[in-house]
Protein backbone atom coordinates (compact mmCIF):
# COMPACT_ATOMS: atom_id res chain seq x y z
CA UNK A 1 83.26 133.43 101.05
CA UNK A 2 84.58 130.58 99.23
CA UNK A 3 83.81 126.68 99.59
CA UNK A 4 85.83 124.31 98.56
CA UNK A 5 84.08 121.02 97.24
CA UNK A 6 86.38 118.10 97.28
CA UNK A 7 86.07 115.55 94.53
CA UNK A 8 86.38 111.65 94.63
CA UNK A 9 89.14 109.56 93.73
CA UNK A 10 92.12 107.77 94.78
CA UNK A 11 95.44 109.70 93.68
CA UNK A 12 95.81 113.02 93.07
CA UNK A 13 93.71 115.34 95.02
CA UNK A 14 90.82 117.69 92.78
CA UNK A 15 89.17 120.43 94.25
CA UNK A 16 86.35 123.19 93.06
CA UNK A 17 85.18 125.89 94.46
CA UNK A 18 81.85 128.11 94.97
CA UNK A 19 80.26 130.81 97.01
CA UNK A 20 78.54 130.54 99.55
CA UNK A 21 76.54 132.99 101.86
CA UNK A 22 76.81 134.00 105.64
CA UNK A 23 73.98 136.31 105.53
CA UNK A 24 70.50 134.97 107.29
CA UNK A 25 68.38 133.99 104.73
CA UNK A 26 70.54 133.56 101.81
CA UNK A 27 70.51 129.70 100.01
CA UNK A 28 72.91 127.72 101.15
CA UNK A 29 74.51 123.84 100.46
CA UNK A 30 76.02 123.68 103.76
CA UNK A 31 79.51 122.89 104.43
CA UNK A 32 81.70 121.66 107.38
CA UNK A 33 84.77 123.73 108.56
CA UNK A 34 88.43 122.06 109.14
CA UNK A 35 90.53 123.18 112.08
CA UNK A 36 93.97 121.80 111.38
CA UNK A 37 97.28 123.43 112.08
CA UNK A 38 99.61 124.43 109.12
CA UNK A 39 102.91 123.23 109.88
CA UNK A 40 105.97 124.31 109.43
CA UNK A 41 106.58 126.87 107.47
CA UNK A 42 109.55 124.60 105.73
CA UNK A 43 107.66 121.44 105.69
CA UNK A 44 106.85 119.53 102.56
CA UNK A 45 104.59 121.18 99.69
CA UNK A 46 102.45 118.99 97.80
CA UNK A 47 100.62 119.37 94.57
CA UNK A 48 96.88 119.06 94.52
CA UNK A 49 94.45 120.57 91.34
CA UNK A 50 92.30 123.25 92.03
CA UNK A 51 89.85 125.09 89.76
CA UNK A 52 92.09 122.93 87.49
CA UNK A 53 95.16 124.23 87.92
CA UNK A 54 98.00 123.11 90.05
CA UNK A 55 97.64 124.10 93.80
CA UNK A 56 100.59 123.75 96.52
CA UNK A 57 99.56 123.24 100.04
CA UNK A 58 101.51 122.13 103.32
CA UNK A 59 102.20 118.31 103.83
CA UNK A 60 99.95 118.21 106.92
CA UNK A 61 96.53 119.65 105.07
CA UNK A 62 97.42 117.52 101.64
CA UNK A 63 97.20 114.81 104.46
CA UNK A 64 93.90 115.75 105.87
CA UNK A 65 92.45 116.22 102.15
CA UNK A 66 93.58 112.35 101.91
CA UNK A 67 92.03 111.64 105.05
CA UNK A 68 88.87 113.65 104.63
CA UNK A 69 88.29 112.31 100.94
CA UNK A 70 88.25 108.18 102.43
CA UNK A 71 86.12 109.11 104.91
CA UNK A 72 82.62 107.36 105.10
CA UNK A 73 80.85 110.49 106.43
CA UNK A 74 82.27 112.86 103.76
CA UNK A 75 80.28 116.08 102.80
CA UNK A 76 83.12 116.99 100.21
CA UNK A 77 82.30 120.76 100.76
CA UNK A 78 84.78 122.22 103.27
CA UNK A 79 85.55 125.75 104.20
CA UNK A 80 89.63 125.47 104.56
CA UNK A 81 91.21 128.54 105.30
CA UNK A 82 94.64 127.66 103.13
CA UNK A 83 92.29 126.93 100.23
CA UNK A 84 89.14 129.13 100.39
CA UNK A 85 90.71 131.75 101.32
CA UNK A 86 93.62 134.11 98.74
CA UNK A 87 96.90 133.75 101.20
CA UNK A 88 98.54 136.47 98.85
CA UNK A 89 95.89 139.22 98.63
CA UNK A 90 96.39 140.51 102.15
CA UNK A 91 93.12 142.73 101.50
CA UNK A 92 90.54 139.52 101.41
CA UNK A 93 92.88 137.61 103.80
CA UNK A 94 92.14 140.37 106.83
CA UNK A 95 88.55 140.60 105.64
CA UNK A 96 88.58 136.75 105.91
CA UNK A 97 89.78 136.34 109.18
CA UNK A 98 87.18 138.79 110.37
CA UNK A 99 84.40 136.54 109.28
CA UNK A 100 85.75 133.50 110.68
CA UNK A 101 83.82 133.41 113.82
CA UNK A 102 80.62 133.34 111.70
CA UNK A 103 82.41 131.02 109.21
CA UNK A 104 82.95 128.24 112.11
CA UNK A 105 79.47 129.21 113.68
CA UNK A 106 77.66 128.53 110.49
CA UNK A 107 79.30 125.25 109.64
CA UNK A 108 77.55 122.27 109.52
CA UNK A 109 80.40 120.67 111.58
CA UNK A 110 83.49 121.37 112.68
CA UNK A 111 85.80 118.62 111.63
CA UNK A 112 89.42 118.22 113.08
CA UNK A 113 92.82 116.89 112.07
CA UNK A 114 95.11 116.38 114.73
CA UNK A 115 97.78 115.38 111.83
CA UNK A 116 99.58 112.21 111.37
CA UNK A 117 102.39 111.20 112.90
CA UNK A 118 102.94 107.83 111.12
CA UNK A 119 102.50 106.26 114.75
CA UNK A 120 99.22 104.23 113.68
CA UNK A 121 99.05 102.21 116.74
CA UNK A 122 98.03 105.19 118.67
CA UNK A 123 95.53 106.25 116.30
CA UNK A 124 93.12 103.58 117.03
CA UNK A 125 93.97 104.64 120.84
CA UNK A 126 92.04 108.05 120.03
CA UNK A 127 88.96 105.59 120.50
CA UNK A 128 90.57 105.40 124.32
CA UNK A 129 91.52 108.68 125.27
CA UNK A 130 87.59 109.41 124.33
CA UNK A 131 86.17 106.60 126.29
CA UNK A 132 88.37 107.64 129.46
CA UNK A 133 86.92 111.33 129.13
CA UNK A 134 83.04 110.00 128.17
CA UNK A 135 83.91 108.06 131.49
CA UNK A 136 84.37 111.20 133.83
CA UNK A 137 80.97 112.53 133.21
CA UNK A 138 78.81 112.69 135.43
CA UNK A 139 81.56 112.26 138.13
CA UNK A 140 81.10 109.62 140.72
CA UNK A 141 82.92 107.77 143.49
CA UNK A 142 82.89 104.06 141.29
CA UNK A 143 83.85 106.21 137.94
CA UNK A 144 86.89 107.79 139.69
CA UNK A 145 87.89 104.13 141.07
CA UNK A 146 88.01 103.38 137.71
CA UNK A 147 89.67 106.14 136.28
CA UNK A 148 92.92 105.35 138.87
CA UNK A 149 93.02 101.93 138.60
CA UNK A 150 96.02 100.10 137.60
CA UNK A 151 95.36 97.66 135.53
CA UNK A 152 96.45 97.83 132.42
CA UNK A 153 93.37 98.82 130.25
CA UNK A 154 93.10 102.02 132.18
CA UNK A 155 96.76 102.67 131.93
CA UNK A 156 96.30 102.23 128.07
CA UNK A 157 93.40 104.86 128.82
CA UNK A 158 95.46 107.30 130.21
CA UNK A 159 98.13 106.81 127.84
CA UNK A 160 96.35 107.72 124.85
CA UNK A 161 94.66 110.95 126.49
CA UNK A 162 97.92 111.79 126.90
CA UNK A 163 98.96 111.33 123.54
CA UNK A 164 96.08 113.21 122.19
CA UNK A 165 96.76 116.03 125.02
CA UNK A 166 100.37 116.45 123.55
CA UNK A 167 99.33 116.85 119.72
CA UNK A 168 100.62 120.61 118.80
CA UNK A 169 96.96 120.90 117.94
CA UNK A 170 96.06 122.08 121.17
CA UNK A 171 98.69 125.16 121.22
CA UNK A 172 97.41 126.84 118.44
CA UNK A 173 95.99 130.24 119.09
CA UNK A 174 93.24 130.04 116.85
CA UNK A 175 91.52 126.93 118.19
CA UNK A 176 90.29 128.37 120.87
CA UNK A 177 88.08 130.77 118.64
CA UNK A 178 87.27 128.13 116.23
CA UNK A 179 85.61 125.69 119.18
CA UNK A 180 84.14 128.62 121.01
CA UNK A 181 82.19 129.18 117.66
CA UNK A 182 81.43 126.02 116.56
CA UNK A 183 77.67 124.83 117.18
């Protein structure tokens, strides 16, 4: 299977790609996996380079590649199934989608992109809709007194678990394999 290895910079986005190996033994560089959701089917294409040639990918990954290439903790070497794998030779795609149990299992980490919705003010909420959740466990009578309270911080809480909740993310069919096989 294919890993793509994301290069620095700051406009256009480059990309390479090796090999890699699921079977036990075999070397291996490590790589994280992306769960992301596609989009539309008519939503903006953007260019990135690839290999060296031009590449078109939806709006919402040529996003995450943006997002993924600032961060601070990047590996740069991603499997990313609109990338790795070839969407037009329905032969490898099938055999891909087979392997993508052990793909996700294998990863180094499963990273996620819940997209972008230009509404930046409840991106630094995510940071809150965490907390609230890291606050259930374990379960107790002064945690759940906290959890309902009204004042505004928890409200603010609740708001941005909600706002998380209601991403599209969480209706795709495939996430549900891709967490259940992530380490």
């Amino acid at each position: 299977f294919r890993v793509v290895k994301l290069l620095p910079g700051r406009s256009t986005i480059e990309c390479t790609l090796r090999i890699d190996s699921l079977l036990r033994g075999a070397p291996s560089v490590g790589y994280e996996a992306l769960s992301y959701e596609w989009g539309d089917t008519d939503s903006p294409m953007h260019e990135i380079i690839l290999q060296g040639k031009r590449f078109r990918v939806r709006e919402n990954l040529w996003m995450a590649l943006h997002s993924l290439r600032a961060s601070k903790t990047l590996s740069a070497e991603f499997w990313i199934d609109a990338i790795c794998i070839n969407q037009d030779n329905i032969s490898e795609r099938n055999q891909q989608v087979t392997m993508m149990g052990d793909i996700f299992r294998e990863a180094n980490t499963v990273r996620v992109w819940l997209g972008d919705d230009g509404r930046n003010e409840h991106e630094s909420n995510v940071k809150d809709a965490f907390d609230l959740v890291e606050n259930c466990i374990p379960p107790s009578e002064e945690r759940a007194k906290k959890l309902v309270s009204k004042e505004a911080t928890a409200q603010k809480k609740w708001e941005a678990l909600a706002f998380l909740l209601g991403r599209t993310y969480w209706t795709r069919l495939w996430i549900v394999q891709e967490y259940l096989s992530a380490r």
